[in-house]
PDB file of N, CA and C in Angstrom:
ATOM      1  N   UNK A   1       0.851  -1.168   0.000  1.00  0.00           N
ATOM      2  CA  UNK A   1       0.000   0.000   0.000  1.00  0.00           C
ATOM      3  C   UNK A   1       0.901   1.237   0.000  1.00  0.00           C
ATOM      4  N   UNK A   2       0.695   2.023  -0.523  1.00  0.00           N
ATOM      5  CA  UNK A   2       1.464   3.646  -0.538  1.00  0.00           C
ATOM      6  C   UNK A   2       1.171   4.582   0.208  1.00  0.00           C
ATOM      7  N   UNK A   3       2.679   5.197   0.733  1.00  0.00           N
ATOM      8  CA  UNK A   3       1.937   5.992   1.809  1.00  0.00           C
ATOM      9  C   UNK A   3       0.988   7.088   1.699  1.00  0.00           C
ATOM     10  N   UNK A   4       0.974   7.672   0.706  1.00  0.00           N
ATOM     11  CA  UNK A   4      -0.540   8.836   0.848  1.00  0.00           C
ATOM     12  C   UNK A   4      -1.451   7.965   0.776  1.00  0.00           C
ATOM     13  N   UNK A   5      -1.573   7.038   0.579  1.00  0.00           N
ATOM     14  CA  UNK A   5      -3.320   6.109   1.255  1.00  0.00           C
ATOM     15  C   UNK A   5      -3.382   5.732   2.474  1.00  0.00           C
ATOM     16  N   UNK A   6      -2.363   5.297   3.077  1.00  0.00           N
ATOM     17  CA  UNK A   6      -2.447   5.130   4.306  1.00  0.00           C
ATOM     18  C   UNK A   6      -2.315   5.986   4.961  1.00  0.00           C
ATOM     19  N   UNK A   7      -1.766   7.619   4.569  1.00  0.00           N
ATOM     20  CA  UNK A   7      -1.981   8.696   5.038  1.00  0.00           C
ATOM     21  C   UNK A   7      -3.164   9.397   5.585  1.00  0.00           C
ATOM     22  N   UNK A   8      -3.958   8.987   4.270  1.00  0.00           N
ATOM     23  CA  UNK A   8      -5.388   9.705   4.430  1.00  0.00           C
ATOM     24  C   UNK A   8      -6.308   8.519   4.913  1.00  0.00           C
ATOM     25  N   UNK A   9      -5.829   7.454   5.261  1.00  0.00           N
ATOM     26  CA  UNK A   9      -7.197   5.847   6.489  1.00  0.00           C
ATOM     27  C   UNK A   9      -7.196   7.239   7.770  1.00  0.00           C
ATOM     28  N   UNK A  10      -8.302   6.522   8.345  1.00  0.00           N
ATOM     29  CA  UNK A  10      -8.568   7.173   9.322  1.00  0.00           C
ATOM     30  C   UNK A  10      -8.226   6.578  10.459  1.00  0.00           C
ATOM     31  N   UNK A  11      -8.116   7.081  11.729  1.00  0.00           N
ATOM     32  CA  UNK A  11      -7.540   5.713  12.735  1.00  0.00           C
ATOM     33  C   UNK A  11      -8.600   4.704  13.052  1.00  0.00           C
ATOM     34  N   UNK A  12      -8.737   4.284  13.139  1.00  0.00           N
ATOM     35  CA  UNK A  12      -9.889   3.069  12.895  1.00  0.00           C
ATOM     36  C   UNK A  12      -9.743   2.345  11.517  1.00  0.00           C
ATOM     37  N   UNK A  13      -9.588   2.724  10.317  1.00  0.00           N
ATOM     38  CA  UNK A  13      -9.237   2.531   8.969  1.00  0.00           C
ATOM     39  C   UNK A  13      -8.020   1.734   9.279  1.00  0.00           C
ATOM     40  N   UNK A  14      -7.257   2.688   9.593  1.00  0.00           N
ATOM     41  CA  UNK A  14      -5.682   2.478   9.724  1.00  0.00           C
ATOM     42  C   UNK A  14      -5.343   1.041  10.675  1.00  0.00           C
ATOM     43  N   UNK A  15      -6.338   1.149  11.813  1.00  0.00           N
ATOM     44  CA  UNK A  15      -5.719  -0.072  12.617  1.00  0.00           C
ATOM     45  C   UNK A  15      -6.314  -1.437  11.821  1.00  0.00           C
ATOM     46  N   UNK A  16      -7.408  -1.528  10.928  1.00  0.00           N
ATOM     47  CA  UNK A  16      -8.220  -2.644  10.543  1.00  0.00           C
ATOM     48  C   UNK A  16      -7.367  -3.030   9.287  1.00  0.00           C
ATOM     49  N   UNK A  17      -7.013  -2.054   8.413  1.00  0.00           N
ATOM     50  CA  UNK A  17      -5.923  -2.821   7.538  1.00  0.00           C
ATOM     51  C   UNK A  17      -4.589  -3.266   8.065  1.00  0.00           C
ATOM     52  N   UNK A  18      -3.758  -2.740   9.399  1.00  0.00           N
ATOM     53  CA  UNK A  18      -2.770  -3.328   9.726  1.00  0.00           C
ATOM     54  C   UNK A  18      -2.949  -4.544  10.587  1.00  0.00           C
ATOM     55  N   UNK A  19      -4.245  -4.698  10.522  1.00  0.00           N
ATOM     56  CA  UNK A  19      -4.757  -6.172  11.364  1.00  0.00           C
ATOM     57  C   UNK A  19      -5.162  -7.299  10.007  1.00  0.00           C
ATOM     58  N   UNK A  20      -5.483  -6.522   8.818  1.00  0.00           N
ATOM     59  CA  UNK A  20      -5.500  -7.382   8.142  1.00  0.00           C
ATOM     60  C   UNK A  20      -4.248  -7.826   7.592  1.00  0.00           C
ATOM     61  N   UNK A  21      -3.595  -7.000   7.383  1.00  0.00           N
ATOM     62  CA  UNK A  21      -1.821  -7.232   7.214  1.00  0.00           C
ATOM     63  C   UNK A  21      -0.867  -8.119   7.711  1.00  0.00           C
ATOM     64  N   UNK A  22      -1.338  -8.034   9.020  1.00  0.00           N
ATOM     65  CA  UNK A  22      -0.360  -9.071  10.265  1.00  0.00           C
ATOM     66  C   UNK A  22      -1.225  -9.921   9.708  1.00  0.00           C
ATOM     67  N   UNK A  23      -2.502 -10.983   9.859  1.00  0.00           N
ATOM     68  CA  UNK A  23      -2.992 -12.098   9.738  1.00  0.00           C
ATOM     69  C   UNK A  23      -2.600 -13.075   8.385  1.00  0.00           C
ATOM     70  N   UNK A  24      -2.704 -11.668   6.979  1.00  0.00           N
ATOM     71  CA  UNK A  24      -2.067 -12.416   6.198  1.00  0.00           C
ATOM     72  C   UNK A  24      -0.587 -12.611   5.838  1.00  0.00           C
ATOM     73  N   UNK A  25       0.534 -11.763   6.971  1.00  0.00           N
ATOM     74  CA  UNK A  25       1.656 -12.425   7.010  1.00  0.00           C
ATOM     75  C   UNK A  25       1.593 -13.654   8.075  1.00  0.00           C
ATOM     76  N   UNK A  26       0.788 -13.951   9.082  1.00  0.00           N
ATOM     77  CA  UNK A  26       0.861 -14.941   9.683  1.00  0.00           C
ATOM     78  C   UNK A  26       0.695 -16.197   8.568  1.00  0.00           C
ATOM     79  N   UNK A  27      -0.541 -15.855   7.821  1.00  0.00           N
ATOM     80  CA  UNK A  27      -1.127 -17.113   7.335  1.00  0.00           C
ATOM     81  C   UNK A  27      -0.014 -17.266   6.116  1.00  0.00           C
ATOM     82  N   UNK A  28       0.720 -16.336   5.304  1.00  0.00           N
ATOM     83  CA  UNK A  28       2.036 -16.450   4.689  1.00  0.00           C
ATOM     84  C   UNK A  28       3.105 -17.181   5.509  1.00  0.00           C
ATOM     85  N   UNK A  29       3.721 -17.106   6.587  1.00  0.00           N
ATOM     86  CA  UNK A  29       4.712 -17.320   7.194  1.00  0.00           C
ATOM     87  C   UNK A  29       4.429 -19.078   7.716  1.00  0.00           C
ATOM     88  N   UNK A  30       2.829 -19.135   7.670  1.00  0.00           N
ATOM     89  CA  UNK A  30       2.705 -20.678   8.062  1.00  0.00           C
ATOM     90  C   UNK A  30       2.777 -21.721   6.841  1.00  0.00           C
ATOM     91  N   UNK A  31       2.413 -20.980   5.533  1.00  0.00           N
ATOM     92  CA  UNK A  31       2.475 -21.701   4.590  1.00  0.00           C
ATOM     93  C   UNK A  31       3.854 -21.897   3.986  1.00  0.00           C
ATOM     94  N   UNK A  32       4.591 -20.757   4.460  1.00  0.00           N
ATOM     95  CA  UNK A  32       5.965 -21.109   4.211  1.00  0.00           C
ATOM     96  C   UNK A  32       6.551 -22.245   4.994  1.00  0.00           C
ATOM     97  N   UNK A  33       6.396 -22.175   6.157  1.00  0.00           N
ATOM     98  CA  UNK A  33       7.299 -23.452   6.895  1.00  0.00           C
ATOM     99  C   UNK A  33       6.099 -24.870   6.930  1.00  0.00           C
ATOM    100  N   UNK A  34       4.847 -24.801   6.057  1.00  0.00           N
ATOM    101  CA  UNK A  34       4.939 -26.154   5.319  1.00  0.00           C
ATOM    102  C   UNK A  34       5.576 -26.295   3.949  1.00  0.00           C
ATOM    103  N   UNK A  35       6.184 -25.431   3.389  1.00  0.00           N
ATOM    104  CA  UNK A  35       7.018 -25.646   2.349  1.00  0.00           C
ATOM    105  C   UNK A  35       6.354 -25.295   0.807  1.00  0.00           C
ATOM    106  N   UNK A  36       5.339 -24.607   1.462  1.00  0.00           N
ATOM    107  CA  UNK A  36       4.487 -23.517  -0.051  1.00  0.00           C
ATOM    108  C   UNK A  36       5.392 -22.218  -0.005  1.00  0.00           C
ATOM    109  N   UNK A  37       6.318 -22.320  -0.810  1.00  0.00           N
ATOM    110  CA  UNK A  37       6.864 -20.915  -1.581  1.00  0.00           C
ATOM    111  C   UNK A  37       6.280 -19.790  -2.239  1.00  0.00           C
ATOM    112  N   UNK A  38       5.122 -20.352  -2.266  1.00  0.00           N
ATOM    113  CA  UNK A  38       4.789 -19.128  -3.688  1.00  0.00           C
ATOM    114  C   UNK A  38       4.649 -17.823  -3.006  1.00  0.00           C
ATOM    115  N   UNK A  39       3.937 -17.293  -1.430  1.00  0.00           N
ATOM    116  CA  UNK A  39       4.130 -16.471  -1.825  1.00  0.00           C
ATOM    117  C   UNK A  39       5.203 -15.270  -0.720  1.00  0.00           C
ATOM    118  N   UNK A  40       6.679 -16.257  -0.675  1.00  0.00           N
ATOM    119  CA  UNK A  40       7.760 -15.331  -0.560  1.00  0.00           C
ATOM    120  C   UNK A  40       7.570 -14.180  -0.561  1.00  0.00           C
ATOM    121  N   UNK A  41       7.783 -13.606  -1.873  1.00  0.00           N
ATOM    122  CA  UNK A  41       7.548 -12.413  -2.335  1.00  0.00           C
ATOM    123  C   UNK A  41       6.952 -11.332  -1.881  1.00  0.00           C
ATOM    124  N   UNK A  42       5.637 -12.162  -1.282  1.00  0.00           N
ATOM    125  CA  UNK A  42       4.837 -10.926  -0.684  1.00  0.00           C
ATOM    126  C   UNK A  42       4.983 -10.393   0.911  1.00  0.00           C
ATOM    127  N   UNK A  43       5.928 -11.650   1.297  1.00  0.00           N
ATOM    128  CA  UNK A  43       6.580 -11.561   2.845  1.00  0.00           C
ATOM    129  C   UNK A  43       6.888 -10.151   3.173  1.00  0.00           C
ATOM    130  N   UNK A  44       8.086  -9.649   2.489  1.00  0.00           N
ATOM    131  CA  UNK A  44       8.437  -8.048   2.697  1.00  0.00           C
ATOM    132  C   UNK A  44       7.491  -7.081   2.367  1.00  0.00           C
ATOM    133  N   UNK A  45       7.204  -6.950   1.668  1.00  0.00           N
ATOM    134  CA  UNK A  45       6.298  -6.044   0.916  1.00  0.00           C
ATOM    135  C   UNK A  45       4.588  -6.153   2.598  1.00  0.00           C
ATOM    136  N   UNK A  46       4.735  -7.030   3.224  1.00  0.00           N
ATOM    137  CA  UNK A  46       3.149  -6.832   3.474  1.00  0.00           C
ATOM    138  C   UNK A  46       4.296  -6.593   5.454  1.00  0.00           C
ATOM    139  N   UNK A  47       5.258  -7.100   5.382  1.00  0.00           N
ATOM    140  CA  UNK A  47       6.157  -6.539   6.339  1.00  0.00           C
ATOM    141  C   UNK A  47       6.605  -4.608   6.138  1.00  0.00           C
ATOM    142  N   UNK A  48       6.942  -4.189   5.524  1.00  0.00           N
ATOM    143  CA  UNK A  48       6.820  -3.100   4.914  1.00  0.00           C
ATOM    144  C   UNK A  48       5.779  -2.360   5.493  1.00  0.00           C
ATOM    145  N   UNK A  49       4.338  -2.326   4.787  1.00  0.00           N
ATOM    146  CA  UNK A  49       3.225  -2.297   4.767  1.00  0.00           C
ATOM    147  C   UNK A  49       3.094  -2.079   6.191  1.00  0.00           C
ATOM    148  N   UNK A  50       2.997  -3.155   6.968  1.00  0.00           N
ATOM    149  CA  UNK A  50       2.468  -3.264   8.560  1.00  0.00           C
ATOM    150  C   UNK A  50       3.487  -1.732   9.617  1.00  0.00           C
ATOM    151  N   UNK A  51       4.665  -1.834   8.696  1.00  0.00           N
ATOM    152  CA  UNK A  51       5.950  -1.208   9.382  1.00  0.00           C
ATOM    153  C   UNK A  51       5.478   0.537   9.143  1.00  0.00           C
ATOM    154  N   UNK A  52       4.997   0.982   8.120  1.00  0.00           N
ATOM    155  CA  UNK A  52       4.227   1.841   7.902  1.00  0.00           C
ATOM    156  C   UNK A  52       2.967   2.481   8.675  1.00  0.00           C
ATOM    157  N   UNK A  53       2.198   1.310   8.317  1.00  0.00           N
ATOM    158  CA  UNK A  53       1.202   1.613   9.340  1.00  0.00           C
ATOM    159  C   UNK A  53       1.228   1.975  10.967  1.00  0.00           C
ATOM    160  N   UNK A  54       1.716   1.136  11.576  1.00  0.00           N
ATOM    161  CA  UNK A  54       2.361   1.366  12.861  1.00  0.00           C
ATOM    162  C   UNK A  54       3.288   2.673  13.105  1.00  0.00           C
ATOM    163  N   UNK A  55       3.859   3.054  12.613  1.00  0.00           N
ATOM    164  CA  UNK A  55       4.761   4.606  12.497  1.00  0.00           C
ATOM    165  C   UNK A  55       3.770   5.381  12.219  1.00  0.00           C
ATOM    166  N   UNK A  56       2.687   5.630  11.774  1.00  0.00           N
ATOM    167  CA  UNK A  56       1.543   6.769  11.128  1.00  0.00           C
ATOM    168  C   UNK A  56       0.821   6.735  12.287  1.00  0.00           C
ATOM    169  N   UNK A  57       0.388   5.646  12.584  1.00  0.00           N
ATOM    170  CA  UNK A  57      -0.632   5.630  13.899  1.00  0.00           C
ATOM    171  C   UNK A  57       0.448   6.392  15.029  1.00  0.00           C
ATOM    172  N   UNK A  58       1.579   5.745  15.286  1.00  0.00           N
ATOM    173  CA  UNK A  58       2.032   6.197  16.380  1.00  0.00           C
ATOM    174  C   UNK A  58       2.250   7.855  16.485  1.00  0.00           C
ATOM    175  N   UNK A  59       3.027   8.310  14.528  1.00  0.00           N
ATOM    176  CA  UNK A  59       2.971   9.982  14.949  1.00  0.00           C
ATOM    177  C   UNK A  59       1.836  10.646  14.910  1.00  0.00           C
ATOM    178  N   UNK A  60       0.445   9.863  14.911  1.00  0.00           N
ATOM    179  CA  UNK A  60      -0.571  10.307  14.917  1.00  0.00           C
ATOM    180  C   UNK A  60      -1.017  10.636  16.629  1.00  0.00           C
ATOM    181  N   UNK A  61      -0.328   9.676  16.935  1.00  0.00           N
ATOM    182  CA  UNK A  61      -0.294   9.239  18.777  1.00  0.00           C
ATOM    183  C   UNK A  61       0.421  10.547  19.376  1.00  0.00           C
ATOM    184  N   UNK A  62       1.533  10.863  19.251  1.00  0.00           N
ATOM    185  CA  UNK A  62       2.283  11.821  19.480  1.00  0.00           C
ATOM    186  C   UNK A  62       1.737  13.233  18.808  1.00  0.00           C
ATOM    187  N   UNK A  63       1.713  13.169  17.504  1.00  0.00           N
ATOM    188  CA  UNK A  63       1.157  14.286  17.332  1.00  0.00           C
ATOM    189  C   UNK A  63       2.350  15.204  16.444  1.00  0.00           C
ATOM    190  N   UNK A  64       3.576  14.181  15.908  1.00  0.00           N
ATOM    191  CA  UNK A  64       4.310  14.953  15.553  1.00  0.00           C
ATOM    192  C   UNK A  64       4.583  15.304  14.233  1.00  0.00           C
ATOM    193  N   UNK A  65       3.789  14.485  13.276  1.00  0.00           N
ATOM    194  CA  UNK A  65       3.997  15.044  11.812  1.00  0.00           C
ATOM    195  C   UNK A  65       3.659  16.789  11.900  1.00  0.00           C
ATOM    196  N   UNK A  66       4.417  16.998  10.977  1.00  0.00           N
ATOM    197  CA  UNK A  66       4.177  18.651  10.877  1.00  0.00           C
ATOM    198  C   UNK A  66       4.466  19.704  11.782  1.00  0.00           C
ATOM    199  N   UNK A  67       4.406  18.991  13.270  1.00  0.00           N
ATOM    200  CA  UNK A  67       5.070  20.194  13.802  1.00  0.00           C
ATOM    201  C   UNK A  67       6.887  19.836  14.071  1.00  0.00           C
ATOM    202  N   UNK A  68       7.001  18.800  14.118  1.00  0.00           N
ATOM    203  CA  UNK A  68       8.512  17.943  14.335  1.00  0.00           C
ATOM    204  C   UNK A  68       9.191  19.098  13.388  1.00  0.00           C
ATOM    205  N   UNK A  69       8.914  18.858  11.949  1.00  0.00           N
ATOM    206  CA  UNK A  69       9.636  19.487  10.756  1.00  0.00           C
ATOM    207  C   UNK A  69      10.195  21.496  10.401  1.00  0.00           C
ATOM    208  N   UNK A  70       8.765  21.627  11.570  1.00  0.00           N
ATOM    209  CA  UNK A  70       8.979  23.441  12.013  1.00  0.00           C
ATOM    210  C   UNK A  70       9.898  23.969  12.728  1.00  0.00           C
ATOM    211  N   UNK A  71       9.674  22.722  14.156  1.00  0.00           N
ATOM    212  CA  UNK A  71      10.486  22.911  15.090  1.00  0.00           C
ATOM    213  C   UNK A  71      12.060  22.959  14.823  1.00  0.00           C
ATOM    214  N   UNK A  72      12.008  22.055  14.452  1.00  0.00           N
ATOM    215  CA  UNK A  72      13.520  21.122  14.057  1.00  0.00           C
ATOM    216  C   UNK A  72      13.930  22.095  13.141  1.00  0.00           C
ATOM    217  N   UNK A  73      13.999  22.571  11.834  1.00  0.00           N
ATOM    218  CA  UNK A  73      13.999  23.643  11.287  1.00  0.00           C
ATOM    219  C   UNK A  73      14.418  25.015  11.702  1.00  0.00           C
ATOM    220  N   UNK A  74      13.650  24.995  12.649  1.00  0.00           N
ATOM    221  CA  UNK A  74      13.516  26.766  13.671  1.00  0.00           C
ATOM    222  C   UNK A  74      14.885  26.473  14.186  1.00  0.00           C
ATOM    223  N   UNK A  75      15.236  25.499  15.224  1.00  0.00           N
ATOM    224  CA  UNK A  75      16.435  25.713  15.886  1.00  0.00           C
ATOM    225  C   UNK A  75      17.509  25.709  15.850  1.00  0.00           C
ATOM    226  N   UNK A  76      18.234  25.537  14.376  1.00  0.00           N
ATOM    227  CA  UNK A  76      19.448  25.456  14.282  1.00  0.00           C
ATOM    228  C   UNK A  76      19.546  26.984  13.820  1.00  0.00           C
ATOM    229  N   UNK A  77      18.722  27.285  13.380  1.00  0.00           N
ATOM    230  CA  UNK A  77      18.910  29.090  13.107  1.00  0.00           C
ATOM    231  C   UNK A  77      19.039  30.160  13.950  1.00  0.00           C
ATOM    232  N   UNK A  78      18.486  29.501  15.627  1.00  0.00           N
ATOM    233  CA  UNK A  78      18.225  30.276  16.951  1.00  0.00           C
ATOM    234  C   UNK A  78      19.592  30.339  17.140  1.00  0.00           C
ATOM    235  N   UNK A  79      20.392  28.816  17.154  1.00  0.00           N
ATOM    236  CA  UNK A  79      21.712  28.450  17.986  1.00  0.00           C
ATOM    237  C   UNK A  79      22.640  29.580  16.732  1.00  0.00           C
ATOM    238  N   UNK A  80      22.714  29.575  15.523  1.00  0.00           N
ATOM    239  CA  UNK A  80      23.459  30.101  14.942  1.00  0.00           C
ATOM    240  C   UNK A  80      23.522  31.356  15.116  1.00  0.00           C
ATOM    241  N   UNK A  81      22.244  32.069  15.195  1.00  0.00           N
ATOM    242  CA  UNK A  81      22.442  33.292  15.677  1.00  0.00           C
ATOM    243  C   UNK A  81      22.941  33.586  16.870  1.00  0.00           C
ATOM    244  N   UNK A  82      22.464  32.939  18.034  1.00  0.00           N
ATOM    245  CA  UNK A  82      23.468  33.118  19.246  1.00  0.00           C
ATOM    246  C   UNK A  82      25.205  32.952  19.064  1.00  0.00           C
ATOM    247  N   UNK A  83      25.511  32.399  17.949  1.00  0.00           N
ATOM    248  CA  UNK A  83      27.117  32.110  18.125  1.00  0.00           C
ATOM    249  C   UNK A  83      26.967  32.826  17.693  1.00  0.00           C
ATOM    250  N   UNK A  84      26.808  34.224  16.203  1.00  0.00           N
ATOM    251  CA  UNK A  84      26.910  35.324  15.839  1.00  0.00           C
ATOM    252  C   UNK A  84      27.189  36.189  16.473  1.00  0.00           C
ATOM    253  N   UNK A  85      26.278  36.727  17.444  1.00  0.00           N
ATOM    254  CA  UNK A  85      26.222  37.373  18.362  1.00  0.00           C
ATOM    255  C   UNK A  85      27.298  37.345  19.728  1.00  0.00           C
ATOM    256  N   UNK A  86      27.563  35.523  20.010  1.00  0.00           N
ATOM    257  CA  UNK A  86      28.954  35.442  20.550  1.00  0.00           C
ATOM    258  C   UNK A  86      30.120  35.953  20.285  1.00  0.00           C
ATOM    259  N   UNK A  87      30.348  35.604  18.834  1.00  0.00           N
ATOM    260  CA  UNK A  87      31.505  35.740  17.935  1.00  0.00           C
ATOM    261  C   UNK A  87      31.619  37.283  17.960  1.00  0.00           C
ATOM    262  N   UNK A  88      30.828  37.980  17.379  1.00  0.00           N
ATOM    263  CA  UNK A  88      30.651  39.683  17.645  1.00  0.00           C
ATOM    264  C   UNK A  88      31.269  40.058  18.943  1.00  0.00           C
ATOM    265  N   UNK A  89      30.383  39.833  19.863  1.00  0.00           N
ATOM    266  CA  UNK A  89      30.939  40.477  21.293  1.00  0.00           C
ATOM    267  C   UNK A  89      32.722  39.935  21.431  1.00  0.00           C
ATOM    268  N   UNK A  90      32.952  38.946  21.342  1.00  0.00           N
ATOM    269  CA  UNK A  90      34.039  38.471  21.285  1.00  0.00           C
ATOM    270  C   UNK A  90      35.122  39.314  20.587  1.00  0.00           C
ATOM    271  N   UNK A  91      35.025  39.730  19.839  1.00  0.00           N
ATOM    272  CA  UNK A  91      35.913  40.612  18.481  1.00  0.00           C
ATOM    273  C   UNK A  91      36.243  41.886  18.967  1.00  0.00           C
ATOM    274  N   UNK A  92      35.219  42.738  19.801  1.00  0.00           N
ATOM    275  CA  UNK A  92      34.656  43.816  20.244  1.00  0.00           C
ATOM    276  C   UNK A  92      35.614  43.824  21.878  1.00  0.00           C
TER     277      UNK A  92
END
């Protein structure tokens, strides 16, 4: 699944497809160790998937998409200006 779709599930949305996700890597992972290969392939990809989901819910939990990226942003420009202003007085 891609993340702007799982962007826009809703939480409730969001937890019912990563429940459908885990069950069909369970029911993948059992058919593998009876020795049905076929579908390998989809092992990562629905691992992936679940790994996604769980990170969205959680910064949904926290609350930090969007403001993380402002913040984080803002402060290396605060600290730089304070050494400016160090460096100045310093010279002086």
């Amino acid at each position: 699944m891609e993340l702007n779709k799982i962007r826009n599930l809703s939480d409730a949305e969001l937890k019912t497809e990563a429940d459908k996700a885990a069950e069909q890597l369970f029911r993948l992972n059992f058919q593998r160790s009876l020795g049905n290969n076929e579908g390998v392939k989809k092992l990562k990809v629905l691992k992936q998937d679940i790994a996604r989901m769980k990170t969205i819910a959680r910064e949904r939990q926290l609350g930090v998409r969007g403001a993380a990226t402002v913040e984080v942003s803002a402060e290396p420009a605060k600290k730089t200006a304070k050494k400016a202003t160090k460096k100045a007085a310093k010279k002086d």
